[in-house]
N, C-alpha and C. Protein backbone atom coordinates (compact mmCIF):
# COMPACT_ATOMS: atom_id res chain seq x y z
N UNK A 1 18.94 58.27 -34.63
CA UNK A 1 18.95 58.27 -33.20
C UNK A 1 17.95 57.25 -32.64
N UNK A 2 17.07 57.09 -33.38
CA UNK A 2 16.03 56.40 -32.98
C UNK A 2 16.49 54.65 -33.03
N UNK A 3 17.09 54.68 -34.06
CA UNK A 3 17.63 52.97 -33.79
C UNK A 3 19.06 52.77 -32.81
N UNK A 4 19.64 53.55 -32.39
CA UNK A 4 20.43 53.82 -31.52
C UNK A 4 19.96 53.11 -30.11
N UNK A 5 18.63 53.71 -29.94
CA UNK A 5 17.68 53.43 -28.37
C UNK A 5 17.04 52.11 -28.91
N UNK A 6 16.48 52.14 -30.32
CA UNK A 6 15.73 50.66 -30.34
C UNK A 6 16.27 49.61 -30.20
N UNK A 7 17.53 49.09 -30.96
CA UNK A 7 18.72 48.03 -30.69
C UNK A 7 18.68 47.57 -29.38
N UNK A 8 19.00 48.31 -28.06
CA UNK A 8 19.46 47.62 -26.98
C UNK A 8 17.95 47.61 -25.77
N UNK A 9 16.88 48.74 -26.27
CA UNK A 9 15.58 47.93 -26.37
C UNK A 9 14.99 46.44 -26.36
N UNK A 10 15.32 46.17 -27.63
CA UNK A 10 14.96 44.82 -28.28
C UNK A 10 15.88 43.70 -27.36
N UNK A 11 17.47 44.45 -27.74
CA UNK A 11 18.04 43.51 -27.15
C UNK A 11 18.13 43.01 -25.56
N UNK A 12 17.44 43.69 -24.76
CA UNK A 12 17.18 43.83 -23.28
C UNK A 12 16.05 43.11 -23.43
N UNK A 13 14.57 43.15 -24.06
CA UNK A 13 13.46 41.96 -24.18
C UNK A 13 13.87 40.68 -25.23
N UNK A 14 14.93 40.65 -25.29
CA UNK A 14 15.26 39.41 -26.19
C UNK A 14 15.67 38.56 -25.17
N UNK A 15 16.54 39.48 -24.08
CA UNK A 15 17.21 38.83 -22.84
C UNK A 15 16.07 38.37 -21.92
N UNK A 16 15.29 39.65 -21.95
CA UNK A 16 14.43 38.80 -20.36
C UNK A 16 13.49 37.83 -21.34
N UNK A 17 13.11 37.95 -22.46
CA UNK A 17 11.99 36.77 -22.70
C UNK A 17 13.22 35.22 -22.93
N UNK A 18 13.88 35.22 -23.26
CA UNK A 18 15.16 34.24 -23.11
C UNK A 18 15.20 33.53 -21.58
N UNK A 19 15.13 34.85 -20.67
CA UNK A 19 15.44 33.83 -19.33
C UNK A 19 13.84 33.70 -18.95
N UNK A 20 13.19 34.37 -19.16
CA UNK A 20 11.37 33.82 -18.83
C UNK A 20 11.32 32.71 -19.70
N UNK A 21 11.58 32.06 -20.49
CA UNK A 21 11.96 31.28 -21.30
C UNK A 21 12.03 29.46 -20.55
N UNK A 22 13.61 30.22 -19.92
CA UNK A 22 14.58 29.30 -19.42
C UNK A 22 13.76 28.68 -18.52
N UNK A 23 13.14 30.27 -17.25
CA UNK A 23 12.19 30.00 -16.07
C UNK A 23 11.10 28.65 -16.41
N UNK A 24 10.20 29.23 -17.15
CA UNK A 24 9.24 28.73 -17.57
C UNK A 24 9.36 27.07 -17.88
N UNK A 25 10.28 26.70 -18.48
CA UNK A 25 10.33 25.01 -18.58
C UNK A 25 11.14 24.55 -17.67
N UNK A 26 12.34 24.91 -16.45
CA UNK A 26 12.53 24.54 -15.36
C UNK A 26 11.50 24.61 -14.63
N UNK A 27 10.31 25.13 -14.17
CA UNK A 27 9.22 25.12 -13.72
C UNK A 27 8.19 23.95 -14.61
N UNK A 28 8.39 24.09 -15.90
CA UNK A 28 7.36 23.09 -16.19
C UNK A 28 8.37 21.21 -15.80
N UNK A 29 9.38 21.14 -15.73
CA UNK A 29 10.18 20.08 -15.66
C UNK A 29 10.37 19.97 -14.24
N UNK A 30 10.28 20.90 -13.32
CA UNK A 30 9.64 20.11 -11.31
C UNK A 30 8.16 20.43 -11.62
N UNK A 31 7.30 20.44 -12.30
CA UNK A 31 5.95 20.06 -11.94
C UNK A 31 5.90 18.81 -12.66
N UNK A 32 6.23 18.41 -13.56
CA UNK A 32 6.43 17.15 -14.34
C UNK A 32 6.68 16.03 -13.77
N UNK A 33 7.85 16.25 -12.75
CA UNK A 33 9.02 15.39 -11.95
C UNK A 33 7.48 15.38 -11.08
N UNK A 34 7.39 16.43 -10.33
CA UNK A 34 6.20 16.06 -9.04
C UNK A 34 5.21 15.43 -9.20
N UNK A 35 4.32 15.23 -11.08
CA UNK A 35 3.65 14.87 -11.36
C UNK A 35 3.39 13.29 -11.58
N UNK A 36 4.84 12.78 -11.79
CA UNK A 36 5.16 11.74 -11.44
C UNK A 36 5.11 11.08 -10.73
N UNK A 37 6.01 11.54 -10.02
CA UNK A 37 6.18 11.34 -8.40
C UNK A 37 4.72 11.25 -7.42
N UNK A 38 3.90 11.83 -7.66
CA UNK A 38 2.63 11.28 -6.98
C UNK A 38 1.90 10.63 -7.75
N UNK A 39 1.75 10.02 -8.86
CA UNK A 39 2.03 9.14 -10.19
C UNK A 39 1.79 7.83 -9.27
N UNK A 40 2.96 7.68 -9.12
CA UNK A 40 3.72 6.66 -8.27
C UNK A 40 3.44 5.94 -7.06
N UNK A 41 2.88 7.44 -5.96
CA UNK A 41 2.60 7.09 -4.65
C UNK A 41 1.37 6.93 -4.62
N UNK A 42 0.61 7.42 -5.95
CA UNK A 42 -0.91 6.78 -5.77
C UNK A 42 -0.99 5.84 -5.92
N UNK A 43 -0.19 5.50 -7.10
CA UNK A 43 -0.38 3.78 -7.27
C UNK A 43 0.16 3.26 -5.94
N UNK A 44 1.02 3.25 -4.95
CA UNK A 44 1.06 2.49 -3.70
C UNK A 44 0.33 2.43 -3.15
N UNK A 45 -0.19 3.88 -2.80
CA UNK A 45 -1.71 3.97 -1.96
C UNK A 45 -2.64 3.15 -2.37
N UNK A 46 -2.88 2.90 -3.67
CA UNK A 46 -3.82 1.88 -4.16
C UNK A 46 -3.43 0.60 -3.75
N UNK A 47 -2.50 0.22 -4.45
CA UNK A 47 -2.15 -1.20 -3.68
C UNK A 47 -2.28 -1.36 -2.16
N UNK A 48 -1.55 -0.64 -1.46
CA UNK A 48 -2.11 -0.56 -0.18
C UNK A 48 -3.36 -0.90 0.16
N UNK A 49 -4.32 0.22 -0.68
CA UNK A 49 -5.81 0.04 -0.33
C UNK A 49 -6.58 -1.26 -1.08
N UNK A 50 -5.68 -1.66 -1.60
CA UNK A 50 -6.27 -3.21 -1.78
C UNK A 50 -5.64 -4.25 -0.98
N UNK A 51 -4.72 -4.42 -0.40
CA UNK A 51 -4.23 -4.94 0.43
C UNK A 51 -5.29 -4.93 1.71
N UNK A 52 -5.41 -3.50 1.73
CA UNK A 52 -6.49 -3.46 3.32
C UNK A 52 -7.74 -4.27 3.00
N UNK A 53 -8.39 -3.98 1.94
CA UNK A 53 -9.38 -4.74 1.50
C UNK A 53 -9.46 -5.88 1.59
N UNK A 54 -8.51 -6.54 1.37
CA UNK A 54 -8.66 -8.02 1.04
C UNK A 54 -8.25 -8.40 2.71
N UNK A 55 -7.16 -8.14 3.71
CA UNK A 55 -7.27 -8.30 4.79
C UNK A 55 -8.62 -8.01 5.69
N UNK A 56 -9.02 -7.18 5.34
CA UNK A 56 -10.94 -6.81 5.92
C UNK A 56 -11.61 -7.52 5.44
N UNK A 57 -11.68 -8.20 4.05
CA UNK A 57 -12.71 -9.36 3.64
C UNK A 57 -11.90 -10.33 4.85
N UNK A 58 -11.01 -11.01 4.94
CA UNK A 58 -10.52 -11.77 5.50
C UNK A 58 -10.79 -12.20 6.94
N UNK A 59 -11.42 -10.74 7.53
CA UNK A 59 -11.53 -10.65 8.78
C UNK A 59 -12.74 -10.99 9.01
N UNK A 60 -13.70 -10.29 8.11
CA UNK A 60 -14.90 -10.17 8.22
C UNK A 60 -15.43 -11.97 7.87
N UNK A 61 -14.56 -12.57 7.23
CA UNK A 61 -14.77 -14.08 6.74
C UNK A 61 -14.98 -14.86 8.14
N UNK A 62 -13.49 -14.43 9.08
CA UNK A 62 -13.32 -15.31 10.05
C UNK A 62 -14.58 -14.89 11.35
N UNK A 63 -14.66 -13.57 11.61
CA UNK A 63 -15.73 -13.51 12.08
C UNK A 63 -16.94 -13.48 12.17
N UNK A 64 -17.49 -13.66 10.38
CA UNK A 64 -18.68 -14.16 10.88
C UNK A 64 -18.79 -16.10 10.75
N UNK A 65 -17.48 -17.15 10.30
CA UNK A 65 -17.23 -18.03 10.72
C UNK A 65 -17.67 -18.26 12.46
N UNK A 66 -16.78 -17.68 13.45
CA UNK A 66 -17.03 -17.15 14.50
C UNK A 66 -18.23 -17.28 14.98
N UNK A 67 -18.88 -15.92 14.77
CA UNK A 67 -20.41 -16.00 14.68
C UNK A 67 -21.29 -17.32 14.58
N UNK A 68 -21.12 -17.92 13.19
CA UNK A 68 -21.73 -18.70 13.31
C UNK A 68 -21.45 -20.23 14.08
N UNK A 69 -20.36 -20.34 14.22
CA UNK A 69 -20.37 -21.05 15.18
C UNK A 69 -20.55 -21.24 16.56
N UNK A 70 -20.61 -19.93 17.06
CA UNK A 70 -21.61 -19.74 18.41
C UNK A 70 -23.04 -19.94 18.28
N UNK A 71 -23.47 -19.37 17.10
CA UNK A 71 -24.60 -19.03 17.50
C UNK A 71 -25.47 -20.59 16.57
N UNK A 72 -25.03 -21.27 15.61
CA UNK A 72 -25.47 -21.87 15.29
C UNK A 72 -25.20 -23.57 15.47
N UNK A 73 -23.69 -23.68 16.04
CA UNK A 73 -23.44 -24.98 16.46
C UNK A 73 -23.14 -25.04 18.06
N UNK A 74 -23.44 -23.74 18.28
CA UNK A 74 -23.45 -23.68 19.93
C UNK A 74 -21.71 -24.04 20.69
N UNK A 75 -20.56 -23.63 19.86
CA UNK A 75 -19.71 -23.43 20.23
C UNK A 75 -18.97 -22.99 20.46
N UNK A 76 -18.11 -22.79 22.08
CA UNK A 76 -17.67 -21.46 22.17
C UNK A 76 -15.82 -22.45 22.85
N UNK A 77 -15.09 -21.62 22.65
CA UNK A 77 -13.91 -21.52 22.85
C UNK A 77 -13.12 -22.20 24.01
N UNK A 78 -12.16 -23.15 23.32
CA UNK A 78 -11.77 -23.82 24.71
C UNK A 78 -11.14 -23.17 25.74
N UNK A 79 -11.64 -23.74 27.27
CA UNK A 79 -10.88 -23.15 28.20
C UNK A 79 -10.42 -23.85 28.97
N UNK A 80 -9.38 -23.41 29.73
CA UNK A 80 -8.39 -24.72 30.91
C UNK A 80 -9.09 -25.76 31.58
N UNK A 81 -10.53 -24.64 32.30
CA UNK A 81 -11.00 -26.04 33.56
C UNK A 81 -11.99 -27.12 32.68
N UNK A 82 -12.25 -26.60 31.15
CA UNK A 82 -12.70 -27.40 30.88
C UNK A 82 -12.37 -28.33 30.08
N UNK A 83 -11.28 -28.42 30.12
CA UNK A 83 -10.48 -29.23 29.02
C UNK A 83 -9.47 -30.51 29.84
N UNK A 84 -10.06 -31.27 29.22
CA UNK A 84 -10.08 -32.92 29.86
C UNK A 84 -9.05 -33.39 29.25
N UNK A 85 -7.75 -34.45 29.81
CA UNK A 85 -6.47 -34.99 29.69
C UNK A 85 -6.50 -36.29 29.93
N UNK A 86 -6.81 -37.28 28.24
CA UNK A 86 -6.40 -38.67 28.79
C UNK A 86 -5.37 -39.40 29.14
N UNK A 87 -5.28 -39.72 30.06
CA UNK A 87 -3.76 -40.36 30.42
C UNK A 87 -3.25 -41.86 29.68
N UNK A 88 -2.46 -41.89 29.64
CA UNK A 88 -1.79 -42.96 28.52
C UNK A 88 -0.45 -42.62 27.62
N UNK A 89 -0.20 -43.50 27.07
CA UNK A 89 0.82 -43.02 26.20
C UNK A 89 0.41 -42.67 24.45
N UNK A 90 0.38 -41.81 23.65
CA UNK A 90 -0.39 -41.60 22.66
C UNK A 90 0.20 -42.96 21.02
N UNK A 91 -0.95 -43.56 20.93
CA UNK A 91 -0.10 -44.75 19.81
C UNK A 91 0.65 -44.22 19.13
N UNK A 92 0.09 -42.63 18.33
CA UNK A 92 0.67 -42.56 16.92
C UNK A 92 1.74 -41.86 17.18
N UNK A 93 2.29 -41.68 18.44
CA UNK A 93 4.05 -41.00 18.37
C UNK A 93 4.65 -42.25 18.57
N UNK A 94 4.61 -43.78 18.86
CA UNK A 94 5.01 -45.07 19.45
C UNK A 94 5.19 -45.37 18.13
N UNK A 95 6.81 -46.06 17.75
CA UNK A 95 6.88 -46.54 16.74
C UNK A 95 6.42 -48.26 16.86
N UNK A 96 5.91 -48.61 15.97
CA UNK A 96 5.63 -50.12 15.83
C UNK A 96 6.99 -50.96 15.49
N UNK A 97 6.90 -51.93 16.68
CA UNK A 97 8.15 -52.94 16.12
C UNK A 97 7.46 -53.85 14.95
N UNK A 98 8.67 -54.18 14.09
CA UNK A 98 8.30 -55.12 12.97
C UNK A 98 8.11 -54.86 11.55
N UNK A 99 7.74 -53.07 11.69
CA UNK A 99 7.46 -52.26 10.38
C UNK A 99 8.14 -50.71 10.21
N UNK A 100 8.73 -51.32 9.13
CA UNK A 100 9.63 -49.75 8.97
C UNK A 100 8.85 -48.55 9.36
């Protein structure tokens, strides 16, 4: 009588450890996939964040260029009323007769 009840016992934890089983590596195979997957987007983020970097050196280049040219060659930025127009015709758009 006793193996009567044990048989379908066993065979009922044969079943659920089978599908805890199944569970268990479909769960480990989307953490895997996800593990990847931000794998991936870090490395963009990185690139990204070197991208920003090198545009911020870039910036920081031109402005203290900037800088120093105010403050050390004393020049500051052209503006309309002060910007002077010689009249004439300019040589180097005038083609020269005589030479290709």
């Amino acid at each position: 009588m006793s193996f009567r009840i044990t048989v379908p016992i066993l065979v009922i934890a044969v079943m659920i450890s089978a599908i805890s089983l199944v569970n268990t590596r479909y769960h480990s195979r989307s953490l895997f996939i996800k593990s990847e997957q931000l794998g991936l987007q870090a490395q963009e983020l990185d690139i990204a964040w070197r991208h920003l970097q090198s545009d911020r050196a870039e910036l920081v280049r031109h402005a203290r260029i900037t800088q120093l040219a105010r403050e050390d060659l004393n020049l500051v930025p052209a503006e309309l009323p002060r910007t002077m127009y010689i009249p004439g015709r300019p040589s180097v758009l005038v083609p020269r007769e005589g030479r290709p």
